[in-house]
C-alpha atoms as a PDB file:
ATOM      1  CA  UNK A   1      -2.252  -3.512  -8.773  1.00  0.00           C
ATOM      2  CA  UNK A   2      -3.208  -0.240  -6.817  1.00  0.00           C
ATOM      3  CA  UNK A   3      -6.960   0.618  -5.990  1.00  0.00           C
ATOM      4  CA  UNK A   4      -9.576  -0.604  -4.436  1.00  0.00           C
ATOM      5  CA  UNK A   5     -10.933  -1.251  -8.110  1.00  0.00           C
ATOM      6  CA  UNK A   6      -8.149  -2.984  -9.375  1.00  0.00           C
ATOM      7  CA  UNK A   7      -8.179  -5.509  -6.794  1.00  0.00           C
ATOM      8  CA  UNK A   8     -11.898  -6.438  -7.188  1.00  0.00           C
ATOM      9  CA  UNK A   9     -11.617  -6.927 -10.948  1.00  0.00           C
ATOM     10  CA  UNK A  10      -8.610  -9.147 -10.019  1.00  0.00           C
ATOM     11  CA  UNK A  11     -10.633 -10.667  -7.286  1.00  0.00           C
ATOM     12  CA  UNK A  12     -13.690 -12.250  -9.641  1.00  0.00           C
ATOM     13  CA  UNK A  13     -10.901 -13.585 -12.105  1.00  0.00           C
ATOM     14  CA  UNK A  14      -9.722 -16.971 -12.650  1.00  0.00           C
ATOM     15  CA  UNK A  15      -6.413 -16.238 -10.797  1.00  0.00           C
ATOM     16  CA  UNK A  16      -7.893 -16.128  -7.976  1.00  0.00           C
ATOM     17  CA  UNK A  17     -10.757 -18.521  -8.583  1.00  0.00           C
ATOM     18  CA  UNK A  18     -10.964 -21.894  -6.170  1.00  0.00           C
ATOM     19  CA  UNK A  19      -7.609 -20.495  -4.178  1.00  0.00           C
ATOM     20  CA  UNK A  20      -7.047 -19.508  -0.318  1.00  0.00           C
ATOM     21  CA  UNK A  21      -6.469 -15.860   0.264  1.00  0.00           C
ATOM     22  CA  UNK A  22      -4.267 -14.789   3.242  1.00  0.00           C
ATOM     23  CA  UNK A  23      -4.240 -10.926   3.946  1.00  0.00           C
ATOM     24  CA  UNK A  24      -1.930  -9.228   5.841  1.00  0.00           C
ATOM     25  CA  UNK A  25      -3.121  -4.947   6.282  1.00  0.00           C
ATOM     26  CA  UNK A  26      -0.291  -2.598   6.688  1.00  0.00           C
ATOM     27  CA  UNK A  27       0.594   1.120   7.078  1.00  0.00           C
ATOM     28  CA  UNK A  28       3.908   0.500   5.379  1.00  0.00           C
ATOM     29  CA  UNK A  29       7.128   1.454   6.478  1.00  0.00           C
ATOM     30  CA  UNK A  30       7.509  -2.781   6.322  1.00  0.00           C
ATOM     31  CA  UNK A  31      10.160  -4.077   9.253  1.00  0.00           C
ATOM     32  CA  UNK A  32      10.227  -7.494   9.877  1.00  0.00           C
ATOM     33  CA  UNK A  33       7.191  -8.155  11.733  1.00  0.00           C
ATOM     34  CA  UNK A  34       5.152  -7.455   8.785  1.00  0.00           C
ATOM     35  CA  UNK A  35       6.866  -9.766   6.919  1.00  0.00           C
ATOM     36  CA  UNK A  36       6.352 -12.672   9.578  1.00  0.00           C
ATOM     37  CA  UNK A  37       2.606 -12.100   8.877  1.00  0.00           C
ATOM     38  CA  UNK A  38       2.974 -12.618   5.194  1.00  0.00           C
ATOM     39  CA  UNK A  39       5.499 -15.619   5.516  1.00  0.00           C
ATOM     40  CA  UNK A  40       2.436 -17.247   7.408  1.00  0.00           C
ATOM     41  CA  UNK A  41      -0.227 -15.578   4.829  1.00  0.00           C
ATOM     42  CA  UNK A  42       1.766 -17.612   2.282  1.00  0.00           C
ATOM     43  CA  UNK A  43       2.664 -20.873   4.231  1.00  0.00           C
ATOM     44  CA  UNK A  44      -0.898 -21.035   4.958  1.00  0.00           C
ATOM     45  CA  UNK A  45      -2.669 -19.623   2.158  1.00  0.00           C
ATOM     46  CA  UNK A  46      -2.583 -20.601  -1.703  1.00  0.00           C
ATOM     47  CA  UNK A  47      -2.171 -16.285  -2.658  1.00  0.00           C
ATOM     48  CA  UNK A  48      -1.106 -13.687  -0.042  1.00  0.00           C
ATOM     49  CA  UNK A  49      -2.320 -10.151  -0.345  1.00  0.00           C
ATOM     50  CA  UNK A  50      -0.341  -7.148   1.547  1.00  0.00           C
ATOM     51  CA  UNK A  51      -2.004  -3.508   1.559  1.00  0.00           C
ATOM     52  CA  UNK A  52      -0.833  -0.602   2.350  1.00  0.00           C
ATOM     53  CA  UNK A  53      -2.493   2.101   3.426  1.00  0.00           C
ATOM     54  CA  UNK A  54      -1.318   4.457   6.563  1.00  0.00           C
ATOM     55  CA  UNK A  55      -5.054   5.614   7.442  1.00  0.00           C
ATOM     56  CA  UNK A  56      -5.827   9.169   8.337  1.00  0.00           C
ATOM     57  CA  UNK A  57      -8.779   8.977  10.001  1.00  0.00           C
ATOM     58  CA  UNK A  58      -6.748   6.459  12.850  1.00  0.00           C
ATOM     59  CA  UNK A  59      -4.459   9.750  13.766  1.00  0.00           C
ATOM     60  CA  UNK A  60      -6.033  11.819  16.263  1.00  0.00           C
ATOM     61  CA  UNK A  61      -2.856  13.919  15.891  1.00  0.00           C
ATOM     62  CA  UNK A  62      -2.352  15.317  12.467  1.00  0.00           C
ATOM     63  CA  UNK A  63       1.507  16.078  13.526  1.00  0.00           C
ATOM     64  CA  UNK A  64       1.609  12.547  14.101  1.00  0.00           C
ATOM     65  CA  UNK A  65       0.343  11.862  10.517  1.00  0.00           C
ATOM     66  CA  UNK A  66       2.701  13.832   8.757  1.00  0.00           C
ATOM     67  CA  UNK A  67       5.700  12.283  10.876  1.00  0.00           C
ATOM     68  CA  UNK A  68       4.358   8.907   9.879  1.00  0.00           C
ATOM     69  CA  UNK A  69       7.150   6.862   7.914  1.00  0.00           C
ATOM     70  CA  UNK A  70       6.358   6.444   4.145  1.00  0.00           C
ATOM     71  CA  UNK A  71       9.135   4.543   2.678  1.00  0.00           C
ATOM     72  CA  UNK A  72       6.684   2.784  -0.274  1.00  0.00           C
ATOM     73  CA  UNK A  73       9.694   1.747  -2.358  1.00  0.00           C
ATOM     74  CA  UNK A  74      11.937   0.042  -0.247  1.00  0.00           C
ATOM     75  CA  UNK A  75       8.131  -1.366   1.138  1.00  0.00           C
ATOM     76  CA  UNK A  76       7.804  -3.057  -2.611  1.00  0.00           C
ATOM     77  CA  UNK A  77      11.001  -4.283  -2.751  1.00  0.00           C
ATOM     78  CA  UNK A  78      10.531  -6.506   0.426  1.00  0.00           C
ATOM     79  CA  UNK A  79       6.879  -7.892  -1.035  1.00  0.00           C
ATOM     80  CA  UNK A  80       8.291  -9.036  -3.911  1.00  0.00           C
ATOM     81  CA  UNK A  81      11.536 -10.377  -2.204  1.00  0.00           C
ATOM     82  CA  UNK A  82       8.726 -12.436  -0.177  1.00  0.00           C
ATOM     83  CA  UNK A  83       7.436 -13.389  -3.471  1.00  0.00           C
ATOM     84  CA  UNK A  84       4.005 -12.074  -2.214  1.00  0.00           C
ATOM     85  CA  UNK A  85       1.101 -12.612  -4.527  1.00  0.00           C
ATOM     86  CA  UNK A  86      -0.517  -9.417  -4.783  1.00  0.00           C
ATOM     87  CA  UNK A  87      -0.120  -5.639  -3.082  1.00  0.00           C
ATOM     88  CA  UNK A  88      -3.646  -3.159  -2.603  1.00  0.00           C
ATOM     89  CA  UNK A  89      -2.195   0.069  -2.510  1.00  0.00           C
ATOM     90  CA  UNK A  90      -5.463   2.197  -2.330  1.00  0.00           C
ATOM     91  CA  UNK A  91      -5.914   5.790  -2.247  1.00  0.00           C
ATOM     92  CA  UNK A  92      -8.121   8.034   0.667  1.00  0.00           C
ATOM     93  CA  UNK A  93     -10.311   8.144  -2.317  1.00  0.00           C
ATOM     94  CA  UNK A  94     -10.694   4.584  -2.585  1.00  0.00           C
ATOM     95  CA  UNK A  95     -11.299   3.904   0.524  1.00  0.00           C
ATOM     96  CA  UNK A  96     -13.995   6.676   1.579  1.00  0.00           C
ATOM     97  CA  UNK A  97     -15.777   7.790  -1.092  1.00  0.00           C
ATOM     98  CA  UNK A  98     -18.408   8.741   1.213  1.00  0.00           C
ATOM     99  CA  UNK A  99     -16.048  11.427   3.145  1.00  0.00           C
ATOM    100  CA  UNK A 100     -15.890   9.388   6.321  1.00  0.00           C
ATOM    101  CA  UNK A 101     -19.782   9.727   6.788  1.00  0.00           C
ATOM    102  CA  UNK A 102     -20.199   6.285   7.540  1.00  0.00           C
ATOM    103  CA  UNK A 103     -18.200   4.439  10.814  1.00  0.00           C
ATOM    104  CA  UNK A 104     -17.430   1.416  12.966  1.00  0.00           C
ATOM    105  CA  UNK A 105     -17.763   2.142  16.094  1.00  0.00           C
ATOM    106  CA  UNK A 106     -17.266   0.028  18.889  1.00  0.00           C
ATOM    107  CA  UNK A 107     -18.739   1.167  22.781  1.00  0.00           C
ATOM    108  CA  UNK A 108     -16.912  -0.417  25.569  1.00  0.00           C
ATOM    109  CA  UNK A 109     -13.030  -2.064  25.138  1.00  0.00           C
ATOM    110  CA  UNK A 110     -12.329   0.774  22.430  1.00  0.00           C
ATOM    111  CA  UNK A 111     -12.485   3.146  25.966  1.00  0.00           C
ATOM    112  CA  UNK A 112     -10.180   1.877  27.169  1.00  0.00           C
ATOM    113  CA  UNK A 113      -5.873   2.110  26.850  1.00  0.00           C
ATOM    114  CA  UNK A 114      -5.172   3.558  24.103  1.00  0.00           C
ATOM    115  CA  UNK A 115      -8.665   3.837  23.369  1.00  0.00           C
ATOM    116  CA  UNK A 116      -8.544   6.713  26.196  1.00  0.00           C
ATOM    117  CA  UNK A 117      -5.753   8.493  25.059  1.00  0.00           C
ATOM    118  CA  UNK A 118      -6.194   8.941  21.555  1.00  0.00           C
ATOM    119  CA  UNK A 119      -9.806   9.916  20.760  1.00  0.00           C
ATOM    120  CA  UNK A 120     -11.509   8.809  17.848  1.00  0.00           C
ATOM    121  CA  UNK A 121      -8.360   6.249  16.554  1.00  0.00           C
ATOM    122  CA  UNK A 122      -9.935   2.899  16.852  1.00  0.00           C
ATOM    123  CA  UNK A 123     -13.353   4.137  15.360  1.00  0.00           C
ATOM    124  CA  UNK A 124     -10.940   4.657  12.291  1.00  0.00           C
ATOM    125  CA  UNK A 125      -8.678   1.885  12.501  1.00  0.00           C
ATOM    126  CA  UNK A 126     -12.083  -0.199  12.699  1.00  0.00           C
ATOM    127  CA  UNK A 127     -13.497   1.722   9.637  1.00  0.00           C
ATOM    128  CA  UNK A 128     -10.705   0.965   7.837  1.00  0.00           C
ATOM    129  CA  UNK A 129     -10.127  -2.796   8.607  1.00  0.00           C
ATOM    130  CA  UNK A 130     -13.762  -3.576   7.814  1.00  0.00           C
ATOM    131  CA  UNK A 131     -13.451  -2.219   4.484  1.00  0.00           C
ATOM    132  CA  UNK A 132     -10.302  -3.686   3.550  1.00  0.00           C
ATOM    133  CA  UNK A 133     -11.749  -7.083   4.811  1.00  0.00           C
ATOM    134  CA  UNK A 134     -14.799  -6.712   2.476  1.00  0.00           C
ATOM    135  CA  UNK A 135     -12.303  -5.446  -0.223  1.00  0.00           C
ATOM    136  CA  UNK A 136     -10.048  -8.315  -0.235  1.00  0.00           C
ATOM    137  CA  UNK A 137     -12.252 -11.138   1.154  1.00  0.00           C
ATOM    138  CA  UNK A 138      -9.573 -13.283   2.285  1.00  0.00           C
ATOM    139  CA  UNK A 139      -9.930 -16.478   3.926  1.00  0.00           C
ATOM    140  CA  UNK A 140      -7.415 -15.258   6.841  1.00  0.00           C
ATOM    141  CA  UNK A 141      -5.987 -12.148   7.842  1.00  0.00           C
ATOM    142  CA  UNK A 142      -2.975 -11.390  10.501  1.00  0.00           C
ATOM    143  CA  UNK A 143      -2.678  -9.099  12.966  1.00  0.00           C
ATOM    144  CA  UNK A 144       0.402  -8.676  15.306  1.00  0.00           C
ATOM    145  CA  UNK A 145       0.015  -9.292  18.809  1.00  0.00           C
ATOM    146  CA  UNK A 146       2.226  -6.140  19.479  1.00  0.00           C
ATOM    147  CA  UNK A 147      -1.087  -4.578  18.775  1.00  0.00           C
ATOM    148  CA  UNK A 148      -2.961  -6.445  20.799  1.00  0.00           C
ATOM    149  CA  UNK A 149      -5.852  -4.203  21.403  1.00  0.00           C
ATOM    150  CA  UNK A 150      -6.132  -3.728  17.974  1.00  0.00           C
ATOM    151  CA  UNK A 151      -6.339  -7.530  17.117  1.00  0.00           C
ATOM    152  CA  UNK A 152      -9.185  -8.124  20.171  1.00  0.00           C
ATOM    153  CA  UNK A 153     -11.245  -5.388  18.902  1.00  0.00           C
ATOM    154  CA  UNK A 154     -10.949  -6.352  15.053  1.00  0.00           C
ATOM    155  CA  UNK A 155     -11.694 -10.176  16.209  1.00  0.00           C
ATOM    156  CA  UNK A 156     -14.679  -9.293  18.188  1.00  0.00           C
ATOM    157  CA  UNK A 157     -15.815  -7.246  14.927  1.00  0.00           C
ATOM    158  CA  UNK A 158     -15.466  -9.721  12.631  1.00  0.00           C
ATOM    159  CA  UNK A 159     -17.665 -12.329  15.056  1.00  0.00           C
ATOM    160  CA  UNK A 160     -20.342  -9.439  15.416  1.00  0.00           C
ATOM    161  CA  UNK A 161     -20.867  -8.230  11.876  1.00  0.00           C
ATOM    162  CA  UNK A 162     -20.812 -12.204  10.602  1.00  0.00           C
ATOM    163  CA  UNK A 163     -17.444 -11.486   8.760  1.00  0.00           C
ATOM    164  CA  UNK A 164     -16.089 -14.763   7.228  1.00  0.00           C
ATOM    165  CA  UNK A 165     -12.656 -13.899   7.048  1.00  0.00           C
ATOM    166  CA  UNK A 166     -10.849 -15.846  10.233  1.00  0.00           C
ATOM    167  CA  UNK A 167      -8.714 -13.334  12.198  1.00  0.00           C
ATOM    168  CA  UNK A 168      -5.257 -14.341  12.993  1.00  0.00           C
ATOM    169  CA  UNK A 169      -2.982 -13.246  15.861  1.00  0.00           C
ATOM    170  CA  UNK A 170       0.927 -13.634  15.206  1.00  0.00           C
ATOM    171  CA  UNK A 171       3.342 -13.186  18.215  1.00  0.00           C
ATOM    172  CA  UNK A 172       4.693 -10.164  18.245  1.00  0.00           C
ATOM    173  CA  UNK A 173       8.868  -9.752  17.117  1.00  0.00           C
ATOM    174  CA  UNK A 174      11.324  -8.017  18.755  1.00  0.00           C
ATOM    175  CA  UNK A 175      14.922  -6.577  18.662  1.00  0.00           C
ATOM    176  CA  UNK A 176      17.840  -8.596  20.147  1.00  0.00           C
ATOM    177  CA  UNK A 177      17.181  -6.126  22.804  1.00  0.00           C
ATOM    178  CA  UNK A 178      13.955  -6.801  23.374  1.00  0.00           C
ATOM    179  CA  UNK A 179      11.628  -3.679  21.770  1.00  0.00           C
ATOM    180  CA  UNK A 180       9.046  -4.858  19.933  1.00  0.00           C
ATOM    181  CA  UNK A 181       9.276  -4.537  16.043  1.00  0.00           C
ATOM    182  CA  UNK A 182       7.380  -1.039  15.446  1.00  0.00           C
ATOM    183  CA  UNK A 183       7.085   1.249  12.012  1.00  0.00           C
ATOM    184  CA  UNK A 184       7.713   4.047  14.388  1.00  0.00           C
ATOM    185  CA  UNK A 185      10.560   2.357  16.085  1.00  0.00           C
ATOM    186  CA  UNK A 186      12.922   4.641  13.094  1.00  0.00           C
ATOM    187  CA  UNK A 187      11.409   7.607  14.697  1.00  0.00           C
ATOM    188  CA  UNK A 188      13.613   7.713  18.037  1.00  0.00           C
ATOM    189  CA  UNK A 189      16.585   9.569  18.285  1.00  0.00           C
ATOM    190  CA  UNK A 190      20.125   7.201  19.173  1.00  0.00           C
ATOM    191  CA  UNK A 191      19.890   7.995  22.736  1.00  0.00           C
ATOM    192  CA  UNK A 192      16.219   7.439  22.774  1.00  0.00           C
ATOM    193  CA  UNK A 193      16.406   3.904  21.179  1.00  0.00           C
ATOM    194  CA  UNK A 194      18.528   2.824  23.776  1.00  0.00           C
ATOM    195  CA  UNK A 195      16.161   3.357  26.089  1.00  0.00           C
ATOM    196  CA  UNK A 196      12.959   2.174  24.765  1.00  0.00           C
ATOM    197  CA  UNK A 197      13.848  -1.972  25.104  1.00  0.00           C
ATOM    198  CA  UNK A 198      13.317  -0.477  29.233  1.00  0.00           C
ATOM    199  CA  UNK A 199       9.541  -0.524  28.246  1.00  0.00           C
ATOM    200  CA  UNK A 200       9.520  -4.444  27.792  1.00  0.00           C
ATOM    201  CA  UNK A 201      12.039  -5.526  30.599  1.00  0.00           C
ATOM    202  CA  UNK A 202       9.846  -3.104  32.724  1.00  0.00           C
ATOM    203  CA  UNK A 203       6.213  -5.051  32.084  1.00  0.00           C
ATOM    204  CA  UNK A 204       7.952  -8.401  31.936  1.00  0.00           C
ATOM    205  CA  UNK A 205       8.604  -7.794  35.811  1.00  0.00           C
ATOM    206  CA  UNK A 206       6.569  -8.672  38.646  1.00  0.00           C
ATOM    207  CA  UNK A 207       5.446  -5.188  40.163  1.00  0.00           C
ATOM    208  CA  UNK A 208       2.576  -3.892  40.279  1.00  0.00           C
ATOM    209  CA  UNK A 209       0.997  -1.689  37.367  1.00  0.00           C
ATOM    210  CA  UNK A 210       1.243   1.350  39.573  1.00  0.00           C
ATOM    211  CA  UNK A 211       4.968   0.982  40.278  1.00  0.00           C
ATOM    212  CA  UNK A 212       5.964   0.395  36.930  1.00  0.00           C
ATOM    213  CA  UNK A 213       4.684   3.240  35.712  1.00  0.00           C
ATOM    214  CA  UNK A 214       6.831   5.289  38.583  1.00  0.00           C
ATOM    215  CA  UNK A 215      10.300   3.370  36.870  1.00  0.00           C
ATOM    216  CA  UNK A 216       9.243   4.609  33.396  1.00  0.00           C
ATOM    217  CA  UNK A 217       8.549   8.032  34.421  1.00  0.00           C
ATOM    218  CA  UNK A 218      11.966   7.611  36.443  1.00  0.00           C
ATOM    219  CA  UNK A 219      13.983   6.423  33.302  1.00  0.00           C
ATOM    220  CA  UNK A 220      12.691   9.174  31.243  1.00  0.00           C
ATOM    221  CA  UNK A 221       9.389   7.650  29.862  1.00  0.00           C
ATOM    222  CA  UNK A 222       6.328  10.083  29.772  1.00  0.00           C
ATOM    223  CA  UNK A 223       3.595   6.754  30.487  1.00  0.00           C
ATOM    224  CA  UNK A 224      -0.188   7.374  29.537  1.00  0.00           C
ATOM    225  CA  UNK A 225      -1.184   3.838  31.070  1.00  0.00           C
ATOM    226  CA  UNK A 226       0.446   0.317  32.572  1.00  0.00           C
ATOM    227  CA  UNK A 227      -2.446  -1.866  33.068  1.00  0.00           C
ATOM    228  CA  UNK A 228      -3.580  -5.617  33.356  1.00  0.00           C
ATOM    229  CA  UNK A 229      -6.370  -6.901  30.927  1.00  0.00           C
ATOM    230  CA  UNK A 230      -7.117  -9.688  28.932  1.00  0.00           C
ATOM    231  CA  UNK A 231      -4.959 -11.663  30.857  1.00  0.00           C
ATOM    232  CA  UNK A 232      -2.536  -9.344  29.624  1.00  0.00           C
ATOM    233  CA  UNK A 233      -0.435  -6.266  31.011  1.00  0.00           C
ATOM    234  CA  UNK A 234      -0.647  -3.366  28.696  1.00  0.00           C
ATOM    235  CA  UNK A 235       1.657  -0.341  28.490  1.00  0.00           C
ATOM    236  CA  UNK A 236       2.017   2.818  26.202  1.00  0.00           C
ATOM    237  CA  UNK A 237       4.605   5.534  27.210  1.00  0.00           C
ATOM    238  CA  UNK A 238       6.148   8.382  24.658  1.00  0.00           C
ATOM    239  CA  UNK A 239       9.818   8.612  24.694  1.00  0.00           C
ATOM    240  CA  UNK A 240      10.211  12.495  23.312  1.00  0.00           C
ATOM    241  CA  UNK A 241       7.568  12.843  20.032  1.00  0.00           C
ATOM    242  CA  UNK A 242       7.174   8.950  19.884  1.00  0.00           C
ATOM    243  CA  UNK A 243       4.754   6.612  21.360  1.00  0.00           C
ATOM    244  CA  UNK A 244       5.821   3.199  22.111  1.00  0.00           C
ATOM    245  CA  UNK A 245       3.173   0.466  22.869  1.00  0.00           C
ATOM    246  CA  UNK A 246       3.379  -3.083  24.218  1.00  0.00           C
ATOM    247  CA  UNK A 247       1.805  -5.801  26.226  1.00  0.00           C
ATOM    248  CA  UNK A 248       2.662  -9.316  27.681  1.00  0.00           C
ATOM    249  CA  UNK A 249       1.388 -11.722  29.040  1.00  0.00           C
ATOM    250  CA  UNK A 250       0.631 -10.841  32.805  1.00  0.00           C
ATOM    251  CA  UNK A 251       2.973 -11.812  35.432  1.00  0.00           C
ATOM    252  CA  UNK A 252       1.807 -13.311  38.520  1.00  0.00           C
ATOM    253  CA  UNK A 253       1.920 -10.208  41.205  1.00  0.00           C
ATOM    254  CA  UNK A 254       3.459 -11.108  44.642  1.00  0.00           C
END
């Protein structure tokens, strides 16, 4: 199955009739993480639905677009290895046949984090979600936790516009050093993805925001933002062309 079409012919059948759907959206470039959220899609779900779509209108950078890892083959070959149900694989087409006229947009926690440093990319990333949740109508969805802004914002949609899909959040994963489990992670250079696991031993310590963001800057990092919220500490930092995101929960400050 590919388009948007495809999937709601396949959607009113009877092999889908009377059975739980658990959705997990992607951009692709599948690592491990992703497939955590469609191991629980299918432990929890009678069908589990992937999609993959790496959204343009997201990328406030259109370098950053183009550098975006497409590796759609080796991305089948672990669905099916997970014996997952079905795969949406729609086109820009598909999924704005209106030309982008029409948008989610969201006033006050989208400002903020990376919200303030990459201009219009959760007005798309909410765009985009909403659709594929009224394309796939699934009785859950998963989102990573290692995109935690992106799983409060897409929760507090869902409650707003009376969407009945429940919206899951799934710790996020990490390497046995510690980075969190990122499409983009195959983007660093060796020396560079050395460094990055410095991000998460960095917010997992008990300084303040301020002085973390000295260290990183210190170690190499170029930080837009280390701050608390949400009960949370947030951080995104670029190590040469990459941008590396993560949160934890926040530490107690002396």
């Amino acid at each position: 199955m590919k388009g948007a079409a495809a999937w709601l012919k396949l959607r009113t059948s009877s092999r889908c009739a009377g059975k739980t759907i658990g959705f997990a959206p992607t951009m692709g470039a599948l690592h491990a993480g992703h497939m955590s959220l469609l191991k629980r899609a299918k432990r929890e779900n009678d069908l589990a639905v992937a999609s993959i779509f790496v959204n343009p209108t997201q990328f406030n950078d259109l370098r950053d677009l183009k550098r975006y890892p497409r590796t759609l083959a080796g991305d089948i070959k672990k669905l099916e290895a997970e014996h997952t149900d079905f795969l949406l694989l729609p086109s820009a087409g598909d999924m704005y046949p209106d030309g982008y006229k029409y948008r989610v947009n969201e006033i006050a926690e989208s400002e903020v984090l990376c919200g303030a440093h990459r201009p219009g990319h959760f007005e798309g990333m909410l765009t985009v979600v909403m659709k594929l949740l009224n394309l796939v109508r699934a009785d859950r969805a998963y989102f990573g936790e290692k995109d935690y802004q992106q799983f409060h914002l897409i929760k507090g949609m869902a409650e707003a516009f009376f969407i009945s899909t429940k919206i899951i959040p799934c710790p996020t994963l990490r390497e046995t050093d510690g980075l969190a489990m990122s499409s983009r992670n195959r983007l660093l250079e060796m020396e560079q993805r050395l460094l990055a696991p410095a991000l998460y031993k960095a917010l997992r310590s008990q300084a303040r925001p301020s002085e973390i963001k000295k260290r990183l800057a210190a170690l190499g990092f170029k930080p837009d933002y280390v701050e608390d919220r949400w009960g949370r500490r947030f951080a995104a930092a670029k190590l040469g062309k990459v941008r590396l995101i993560d949160n934890v929960k926040a530490m107690p400050v002396p």
